[in-house]
PDB file of N, CA and C in Angstrom:
ATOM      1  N   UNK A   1     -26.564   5.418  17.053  1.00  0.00           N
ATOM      2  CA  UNK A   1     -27.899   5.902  17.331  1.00  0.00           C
ATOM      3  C   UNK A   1     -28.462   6.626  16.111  1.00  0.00           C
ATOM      4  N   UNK A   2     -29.808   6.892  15.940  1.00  0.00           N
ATOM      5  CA  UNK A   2     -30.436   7.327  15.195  1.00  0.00           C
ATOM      6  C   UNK A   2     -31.085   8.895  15.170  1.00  0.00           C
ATOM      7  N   UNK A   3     -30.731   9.058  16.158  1.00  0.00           N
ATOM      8  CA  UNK A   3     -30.683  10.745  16.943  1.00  0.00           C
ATOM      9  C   UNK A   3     -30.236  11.501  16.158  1.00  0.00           C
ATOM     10  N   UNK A   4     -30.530  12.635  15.432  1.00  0.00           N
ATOM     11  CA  UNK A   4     -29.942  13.590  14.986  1.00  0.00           C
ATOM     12  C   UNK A   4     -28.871  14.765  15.982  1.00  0.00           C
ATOM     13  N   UNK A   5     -28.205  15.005  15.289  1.00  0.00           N
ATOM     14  CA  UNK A   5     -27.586  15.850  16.680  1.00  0.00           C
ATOM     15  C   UNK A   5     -28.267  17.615  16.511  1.00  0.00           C
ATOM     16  N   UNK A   6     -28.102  17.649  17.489  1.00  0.00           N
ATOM     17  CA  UNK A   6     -28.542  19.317  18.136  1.00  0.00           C
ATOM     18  C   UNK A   6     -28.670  20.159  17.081  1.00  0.00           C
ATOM     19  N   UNK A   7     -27.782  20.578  16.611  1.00  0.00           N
ATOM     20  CA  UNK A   7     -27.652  21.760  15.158  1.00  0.00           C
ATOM     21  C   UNK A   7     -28.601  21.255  14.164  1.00  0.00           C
ATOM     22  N   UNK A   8     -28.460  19.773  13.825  1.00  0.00           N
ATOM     23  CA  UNK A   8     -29.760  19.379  12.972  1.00  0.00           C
ATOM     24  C   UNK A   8     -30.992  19.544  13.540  1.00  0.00           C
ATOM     25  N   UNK A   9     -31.417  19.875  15.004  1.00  0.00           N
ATOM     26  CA  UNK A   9     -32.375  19.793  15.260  1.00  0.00           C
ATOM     27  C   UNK A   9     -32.525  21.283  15.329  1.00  0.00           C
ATOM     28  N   UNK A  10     -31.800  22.033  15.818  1.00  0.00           N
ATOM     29  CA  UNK A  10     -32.052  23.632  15.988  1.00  0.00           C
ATOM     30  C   UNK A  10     -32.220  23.934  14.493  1.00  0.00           C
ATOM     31  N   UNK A  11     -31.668  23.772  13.632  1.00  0.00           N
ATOM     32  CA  UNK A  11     -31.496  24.188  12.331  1.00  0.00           C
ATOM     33  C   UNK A  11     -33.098  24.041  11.801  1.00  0.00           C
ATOM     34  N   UNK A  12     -33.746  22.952  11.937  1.00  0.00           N
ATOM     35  CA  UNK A  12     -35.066  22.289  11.574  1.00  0.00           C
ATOM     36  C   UNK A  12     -36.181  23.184  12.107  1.00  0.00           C
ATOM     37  N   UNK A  13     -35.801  22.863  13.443  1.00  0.00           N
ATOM     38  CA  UNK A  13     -37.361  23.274  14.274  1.00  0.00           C
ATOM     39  C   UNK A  13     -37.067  24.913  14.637  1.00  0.00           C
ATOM     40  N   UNK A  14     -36.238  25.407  14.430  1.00  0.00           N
ATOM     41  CA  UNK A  14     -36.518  27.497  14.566  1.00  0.00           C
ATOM     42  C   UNK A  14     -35.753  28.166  13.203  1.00  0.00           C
ATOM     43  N   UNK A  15     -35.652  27.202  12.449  1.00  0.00           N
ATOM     44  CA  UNK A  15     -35.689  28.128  11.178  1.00  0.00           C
ATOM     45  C   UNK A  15     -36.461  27.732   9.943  1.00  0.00           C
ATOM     46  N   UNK A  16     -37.378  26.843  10.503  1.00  0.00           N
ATOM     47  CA  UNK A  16     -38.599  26.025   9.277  1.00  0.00           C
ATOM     48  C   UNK A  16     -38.396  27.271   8.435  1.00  0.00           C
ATOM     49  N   UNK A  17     -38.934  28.571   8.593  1.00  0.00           N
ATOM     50  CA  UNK A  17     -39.765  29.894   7.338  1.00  0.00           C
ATOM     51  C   UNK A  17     -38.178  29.926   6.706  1.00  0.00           C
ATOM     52  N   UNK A  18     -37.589  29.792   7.110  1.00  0.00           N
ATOM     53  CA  UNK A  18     -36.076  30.195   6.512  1.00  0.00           C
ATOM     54  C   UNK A  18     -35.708  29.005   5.569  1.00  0.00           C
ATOM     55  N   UNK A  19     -36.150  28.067   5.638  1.00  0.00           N
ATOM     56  CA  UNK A  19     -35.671  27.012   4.934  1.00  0.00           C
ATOM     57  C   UNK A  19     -37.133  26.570   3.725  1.00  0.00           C
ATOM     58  N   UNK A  20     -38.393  26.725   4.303  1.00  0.00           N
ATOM     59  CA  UNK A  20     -39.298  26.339   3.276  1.00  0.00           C
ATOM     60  C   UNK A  20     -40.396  27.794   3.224  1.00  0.00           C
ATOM     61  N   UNK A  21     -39.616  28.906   3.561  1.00  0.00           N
ATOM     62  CA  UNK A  21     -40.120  30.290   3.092  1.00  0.00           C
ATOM     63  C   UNK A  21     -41.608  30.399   3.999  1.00  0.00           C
ATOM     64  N   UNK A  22     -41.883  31.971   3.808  1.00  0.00           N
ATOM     65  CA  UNK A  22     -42.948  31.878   4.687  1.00  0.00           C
ATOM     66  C   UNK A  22     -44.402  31.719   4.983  1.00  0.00           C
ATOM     67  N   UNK A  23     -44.419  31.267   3.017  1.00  0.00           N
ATOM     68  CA  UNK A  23     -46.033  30.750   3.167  1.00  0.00           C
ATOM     69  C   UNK A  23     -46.176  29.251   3.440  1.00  0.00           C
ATOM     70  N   UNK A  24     -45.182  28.907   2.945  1.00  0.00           N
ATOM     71  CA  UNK A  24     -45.266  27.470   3.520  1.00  0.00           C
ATOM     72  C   UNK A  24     -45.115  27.188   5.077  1.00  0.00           C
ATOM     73  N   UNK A  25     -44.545  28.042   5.436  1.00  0.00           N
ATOM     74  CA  UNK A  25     -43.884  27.546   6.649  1.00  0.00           C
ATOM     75  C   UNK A  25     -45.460  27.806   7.689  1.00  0.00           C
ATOM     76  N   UNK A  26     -46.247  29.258   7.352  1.00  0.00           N
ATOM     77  CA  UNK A  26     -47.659  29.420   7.607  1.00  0.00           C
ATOM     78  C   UNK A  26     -48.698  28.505   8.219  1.00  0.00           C
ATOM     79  N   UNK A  27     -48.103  27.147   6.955  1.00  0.00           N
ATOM     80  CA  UNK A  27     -49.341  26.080   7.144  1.00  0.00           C
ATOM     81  C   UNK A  27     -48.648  24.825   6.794  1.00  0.00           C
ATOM     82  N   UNK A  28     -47.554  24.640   7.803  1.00  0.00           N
ATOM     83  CA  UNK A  28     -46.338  23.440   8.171  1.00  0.00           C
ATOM     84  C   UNK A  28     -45.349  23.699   9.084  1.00  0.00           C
ATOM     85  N   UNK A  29     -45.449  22.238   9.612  1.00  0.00           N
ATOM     86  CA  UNK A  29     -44.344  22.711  11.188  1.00  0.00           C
ATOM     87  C   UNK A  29     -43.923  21.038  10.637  1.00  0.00           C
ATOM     88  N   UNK A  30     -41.932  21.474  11.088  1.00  0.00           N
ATOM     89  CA  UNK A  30     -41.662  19.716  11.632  1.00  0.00           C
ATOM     90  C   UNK A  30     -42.066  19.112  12.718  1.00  0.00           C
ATOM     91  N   UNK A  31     -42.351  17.814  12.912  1.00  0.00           N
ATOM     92  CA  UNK A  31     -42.685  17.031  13.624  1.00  0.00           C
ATOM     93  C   UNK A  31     -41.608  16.386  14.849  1.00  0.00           C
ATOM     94  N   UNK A  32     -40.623  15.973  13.804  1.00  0.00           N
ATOM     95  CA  UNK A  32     -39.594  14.943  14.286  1.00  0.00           C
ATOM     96  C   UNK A  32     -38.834  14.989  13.033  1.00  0.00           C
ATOM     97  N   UNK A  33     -37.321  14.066  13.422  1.00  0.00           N
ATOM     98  CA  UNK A  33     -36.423  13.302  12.390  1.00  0.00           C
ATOM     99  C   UNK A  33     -36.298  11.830  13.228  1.00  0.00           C
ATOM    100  N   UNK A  34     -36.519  11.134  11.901  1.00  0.00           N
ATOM    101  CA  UNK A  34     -36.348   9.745  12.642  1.00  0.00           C
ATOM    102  C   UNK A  34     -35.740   9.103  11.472  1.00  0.00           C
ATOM    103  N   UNK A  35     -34.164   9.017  12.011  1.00  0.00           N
ATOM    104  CA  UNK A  35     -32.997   8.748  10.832  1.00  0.00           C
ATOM    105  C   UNK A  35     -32.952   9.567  10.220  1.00  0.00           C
ATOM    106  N   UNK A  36     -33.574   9.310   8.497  1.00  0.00           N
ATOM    107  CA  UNK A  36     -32.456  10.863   7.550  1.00  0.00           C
ATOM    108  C   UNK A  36     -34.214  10.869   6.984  1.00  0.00           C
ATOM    109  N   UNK A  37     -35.079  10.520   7.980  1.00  0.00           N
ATOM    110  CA  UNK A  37     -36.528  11.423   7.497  1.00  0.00           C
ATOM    111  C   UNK A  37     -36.864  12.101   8.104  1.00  0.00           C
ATOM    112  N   UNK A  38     -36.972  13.397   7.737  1.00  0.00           N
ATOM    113  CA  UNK A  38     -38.025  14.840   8.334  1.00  0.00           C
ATOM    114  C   UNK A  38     -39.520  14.508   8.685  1.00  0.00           C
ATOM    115  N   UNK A  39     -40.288  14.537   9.260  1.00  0.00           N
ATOM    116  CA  UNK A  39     -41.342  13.835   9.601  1.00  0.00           C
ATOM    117  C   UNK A  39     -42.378  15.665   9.543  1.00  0.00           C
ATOM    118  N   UNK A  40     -43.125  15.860   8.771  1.00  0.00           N
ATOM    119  CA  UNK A  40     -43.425  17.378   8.274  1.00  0.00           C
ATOM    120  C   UNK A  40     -45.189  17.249   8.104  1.00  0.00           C
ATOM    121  N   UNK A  41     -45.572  18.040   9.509  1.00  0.00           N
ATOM    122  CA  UNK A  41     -47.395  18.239   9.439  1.00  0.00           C
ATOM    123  C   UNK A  41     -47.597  19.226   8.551  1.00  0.00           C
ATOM    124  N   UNK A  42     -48.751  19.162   7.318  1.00  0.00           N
ATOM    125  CA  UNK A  42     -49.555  20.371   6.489  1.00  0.00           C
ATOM    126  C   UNK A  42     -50.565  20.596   7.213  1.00  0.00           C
ATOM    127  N   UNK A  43     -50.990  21.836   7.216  1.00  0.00           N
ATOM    128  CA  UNK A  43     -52.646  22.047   7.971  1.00  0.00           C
ATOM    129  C   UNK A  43     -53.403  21.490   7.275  1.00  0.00           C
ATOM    130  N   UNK A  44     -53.338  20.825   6.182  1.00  0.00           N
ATOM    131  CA  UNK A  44     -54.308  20.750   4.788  1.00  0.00           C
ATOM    132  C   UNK A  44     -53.727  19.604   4.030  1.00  0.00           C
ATOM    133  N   UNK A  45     -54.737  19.124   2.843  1.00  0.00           N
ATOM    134  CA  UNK A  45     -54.448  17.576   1.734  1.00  0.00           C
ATOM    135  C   UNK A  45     -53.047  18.826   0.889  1.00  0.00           C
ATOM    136  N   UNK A  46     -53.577  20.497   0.480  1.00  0.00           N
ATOM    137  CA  UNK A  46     -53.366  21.054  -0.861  1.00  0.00           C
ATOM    138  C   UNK A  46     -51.702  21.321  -0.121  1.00  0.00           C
ATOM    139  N   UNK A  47     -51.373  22.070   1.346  1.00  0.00           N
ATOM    140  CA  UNK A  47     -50.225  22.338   1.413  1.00  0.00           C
ATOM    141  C   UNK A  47     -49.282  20.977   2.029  1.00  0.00           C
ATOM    142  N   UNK A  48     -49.784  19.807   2.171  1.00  0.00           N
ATOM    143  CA  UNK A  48     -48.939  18.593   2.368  1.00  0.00           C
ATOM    144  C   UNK A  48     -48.259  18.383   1.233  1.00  0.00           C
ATOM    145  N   UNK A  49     -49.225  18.290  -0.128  1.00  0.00           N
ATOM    146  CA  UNK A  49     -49.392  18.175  -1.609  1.00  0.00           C
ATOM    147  C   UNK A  49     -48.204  19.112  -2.061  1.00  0.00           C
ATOM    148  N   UNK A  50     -48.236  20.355  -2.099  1.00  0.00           N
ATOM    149  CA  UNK A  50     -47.353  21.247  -2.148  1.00  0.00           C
ATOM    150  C   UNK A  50     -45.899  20.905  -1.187  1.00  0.00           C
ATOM    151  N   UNK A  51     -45.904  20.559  -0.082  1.00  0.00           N
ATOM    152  CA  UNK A  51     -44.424  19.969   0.297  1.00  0.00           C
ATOM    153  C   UNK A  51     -43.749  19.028  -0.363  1.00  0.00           C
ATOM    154  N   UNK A  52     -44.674  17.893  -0.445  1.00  0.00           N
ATOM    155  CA  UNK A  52     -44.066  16.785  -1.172  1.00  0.00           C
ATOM    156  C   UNK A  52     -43.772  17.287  -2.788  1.00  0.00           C
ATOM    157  N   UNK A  53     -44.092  18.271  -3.295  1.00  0.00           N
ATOM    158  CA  UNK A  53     -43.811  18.667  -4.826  1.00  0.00           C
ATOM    159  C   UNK A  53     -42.369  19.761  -4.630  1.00  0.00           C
ATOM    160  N   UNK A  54     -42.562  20.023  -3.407  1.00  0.00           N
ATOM    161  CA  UNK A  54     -41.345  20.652  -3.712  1.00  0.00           C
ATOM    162  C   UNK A  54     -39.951  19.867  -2.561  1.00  0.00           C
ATOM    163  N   UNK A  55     -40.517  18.636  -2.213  1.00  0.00           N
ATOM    164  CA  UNK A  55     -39.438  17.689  -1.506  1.00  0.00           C
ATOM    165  C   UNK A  55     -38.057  18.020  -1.440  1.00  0.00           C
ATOM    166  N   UNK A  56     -37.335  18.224  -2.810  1.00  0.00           N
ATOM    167  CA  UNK A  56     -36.220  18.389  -3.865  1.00  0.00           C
ATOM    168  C   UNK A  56     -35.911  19.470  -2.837  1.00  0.00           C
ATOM    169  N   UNK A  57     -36.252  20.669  -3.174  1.00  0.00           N
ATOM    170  CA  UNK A  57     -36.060  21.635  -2.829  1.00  0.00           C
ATOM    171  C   UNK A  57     -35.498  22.172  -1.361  1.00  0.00           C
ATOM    172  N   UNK A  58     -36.637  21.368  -0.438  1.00  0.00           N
ATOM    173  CA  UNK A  58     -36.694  22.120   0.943  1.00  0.00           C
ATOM    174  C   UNK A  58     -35.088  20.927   1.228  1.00  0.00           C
ATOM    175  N   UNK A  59     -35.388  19.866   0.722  1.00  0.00           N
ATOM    176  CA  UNK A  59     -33.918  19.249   1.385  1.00  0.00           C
ATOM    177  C   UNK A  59     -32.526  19.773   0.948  1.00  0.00           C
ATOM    178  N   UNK A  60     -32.722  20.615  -0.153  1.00  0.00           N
ATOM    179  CA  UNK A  60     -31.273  20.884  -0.690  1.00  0.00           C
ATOM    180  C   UNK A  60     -31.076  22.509   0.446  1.00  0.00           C
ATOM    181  N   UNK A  61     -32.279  23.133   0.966  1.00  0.00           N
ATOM    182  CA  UNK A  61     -32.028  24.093   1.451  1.00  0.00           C
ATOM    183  C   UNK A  61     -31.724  23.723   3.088  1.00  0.00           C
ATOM    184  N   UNK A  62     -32.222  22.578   3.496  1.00  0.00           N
ATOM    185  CA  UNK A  62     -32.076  22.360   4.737  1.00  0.00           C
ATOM    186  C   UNK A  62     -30.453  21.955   4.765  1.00  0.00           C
ATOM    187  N   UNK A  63     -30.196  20.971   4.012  1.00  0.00           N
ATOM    188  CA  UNK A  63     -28.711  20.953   3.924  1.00  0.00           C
ATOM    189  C   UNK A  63     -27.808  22.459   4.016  1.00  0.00           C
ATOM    190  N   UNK A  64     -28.213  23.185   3.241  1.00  0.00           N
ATOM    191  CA  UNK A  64     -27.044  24.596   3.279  1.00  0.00           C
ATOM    192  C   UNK A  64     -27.679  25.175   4.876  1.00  0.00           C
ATOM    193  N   UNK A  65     -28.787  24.938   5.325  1.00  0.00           N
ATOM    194  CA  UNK A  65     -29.236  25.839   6.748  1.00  0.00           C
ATOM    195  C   UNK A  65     -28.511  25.216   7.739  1.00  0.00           C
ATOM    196  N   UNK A  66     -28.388  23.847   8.001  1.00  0.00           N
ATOM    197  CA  UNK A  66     -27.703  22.653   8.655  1.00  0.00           C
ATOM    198  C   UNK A  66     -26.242  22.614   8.632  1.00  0.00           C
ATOM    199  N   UNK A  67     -25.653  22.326   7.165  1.00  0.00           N
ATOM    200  CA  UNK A  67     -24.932  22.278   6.680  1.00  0.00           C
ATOM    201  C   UNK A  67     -24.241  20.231   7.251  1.00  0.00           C
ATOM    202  N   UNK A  68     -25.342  20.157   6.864  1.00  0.00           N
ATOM    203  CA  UNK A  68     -25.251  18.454   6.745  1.00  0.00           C
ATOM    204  C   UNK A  68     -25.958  17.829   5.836  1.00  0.00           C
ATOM    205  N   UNK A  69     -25.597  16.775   5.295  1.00  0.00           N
ATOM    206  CA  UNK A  69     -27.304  16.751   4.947  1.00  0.00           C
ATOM    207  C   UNK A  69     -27.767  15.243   4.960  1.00  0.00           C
ATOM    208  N   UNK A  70     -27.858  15.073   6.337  1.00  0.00           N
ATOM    209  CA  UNK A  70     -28.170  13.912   7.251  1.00  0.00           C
ATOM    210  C   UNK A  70     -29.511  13.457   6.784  1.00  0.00           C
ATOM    211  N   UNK A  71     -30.354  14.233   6.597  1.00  0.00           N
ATOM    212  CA  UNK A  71     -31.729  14.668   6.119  1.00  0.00           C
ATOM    213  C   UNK A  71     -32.265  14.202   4.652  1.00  0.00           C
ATOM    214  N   UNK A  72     -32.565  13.587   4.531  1.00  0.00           N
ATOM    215  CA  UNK A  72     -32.497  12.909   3.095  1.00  0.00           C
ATOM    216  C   UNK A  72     -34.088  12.282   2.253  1.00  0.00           C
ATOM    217  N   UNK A  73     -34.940  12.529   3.024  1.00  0.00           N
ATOM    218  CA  UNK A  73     -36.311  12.055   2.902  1.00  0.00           C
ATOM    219  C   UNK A  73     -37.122  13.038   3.879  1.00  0.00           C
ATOM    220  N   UNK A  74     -38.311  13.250   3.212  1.00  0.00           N
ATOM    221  CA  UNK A  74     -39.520  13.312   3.388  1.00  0.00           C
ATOM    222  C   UNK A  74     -40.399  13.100   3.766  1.00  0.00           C
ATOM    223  N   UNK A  75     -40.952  13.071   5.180  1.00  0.00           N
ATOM    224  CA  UNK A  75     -42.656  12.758   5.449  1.00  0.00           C
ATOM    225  C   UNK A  75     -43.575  13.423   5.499  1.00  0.00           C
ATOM    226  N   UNK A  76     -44.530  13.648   4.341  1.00  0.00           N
ATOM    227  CA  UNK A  76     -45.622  15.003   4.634  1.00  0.00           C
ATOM    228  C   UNK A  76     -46.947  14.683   5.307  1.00  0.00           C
ATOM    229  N   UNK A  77     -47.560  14.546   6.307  1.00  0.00           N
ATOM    230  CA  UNK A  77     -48.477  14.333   7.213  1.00  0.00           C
ATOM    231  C   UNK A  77     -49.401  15.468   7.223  1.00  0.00           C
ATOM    232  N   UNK A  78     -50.768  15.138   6.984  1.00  0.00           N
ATOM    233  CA  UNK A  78     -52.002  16.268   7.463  1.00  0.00           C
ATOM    234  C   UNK A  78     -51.948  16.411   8.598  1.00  0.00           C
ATOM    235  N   UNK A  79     -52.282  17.458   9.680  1.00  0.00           N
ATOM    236  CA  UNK A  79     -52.623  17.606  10.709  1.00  0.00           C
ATOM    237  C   UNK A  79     -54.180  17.316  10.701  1.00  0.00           C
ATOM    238  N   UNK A  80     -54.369  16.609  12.116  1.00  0.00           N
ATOM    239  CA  UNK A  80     -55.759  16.759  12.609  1.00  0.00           C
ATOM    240  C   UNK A  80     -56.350  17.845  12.717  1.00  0.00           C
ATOM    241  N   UNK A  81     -57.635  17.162  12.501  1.00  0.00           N
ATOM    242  CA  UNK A  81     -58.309  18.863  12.973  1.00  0.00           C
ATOM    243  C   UNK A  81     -58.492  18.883  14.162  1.00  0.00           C
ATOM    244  N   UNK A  82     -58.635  19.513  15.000  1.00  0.00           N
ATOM    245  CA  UNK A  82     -59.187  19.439  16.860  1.00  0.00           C
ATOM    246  C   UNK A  82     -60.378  20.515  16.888  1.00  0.00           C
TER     247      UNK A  82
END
């Protein structure tokens, strides 16, 4: 299966500020993992822009938060506006 298991998912979705700090985390939430991609909404073009520049980064930290690193790619998505 393609399911991440539990700890990858707890690790992701309640410690986002801990893993991509807390201005980012401000104006970005994960979405999903589907396989070894993070699937990651920006409120905005500038802080999507800013995830994907620091891609490198948030995955090497999600690995030590996880301590897997199942996680291997990137999806940075705008949020709608409503």
């Amino acid at each position: 299966m393609r399911a991440p298991s539990v700890d990858v998912l707890d690790s992701v979705f309640t410690k986002w500020a801990l893993i991509v700090g807390d201005d980012v985390a401000a104006h970005s939430r994960p979405v999903s993992i589907d396989g070894a991609t993070l699937v990651v909404e920006a409120s905005d073009p500038t802080w999507a822009s800013e995830l994907r520049w620091l891609e490198k980064e948030v995955l090497e930290r999600l690995t030590e938060v996880a301590g897997t690193n199942r996680v291997r790619t990137l999806e940075v998505r705008v949020a709608r506006r409503k």
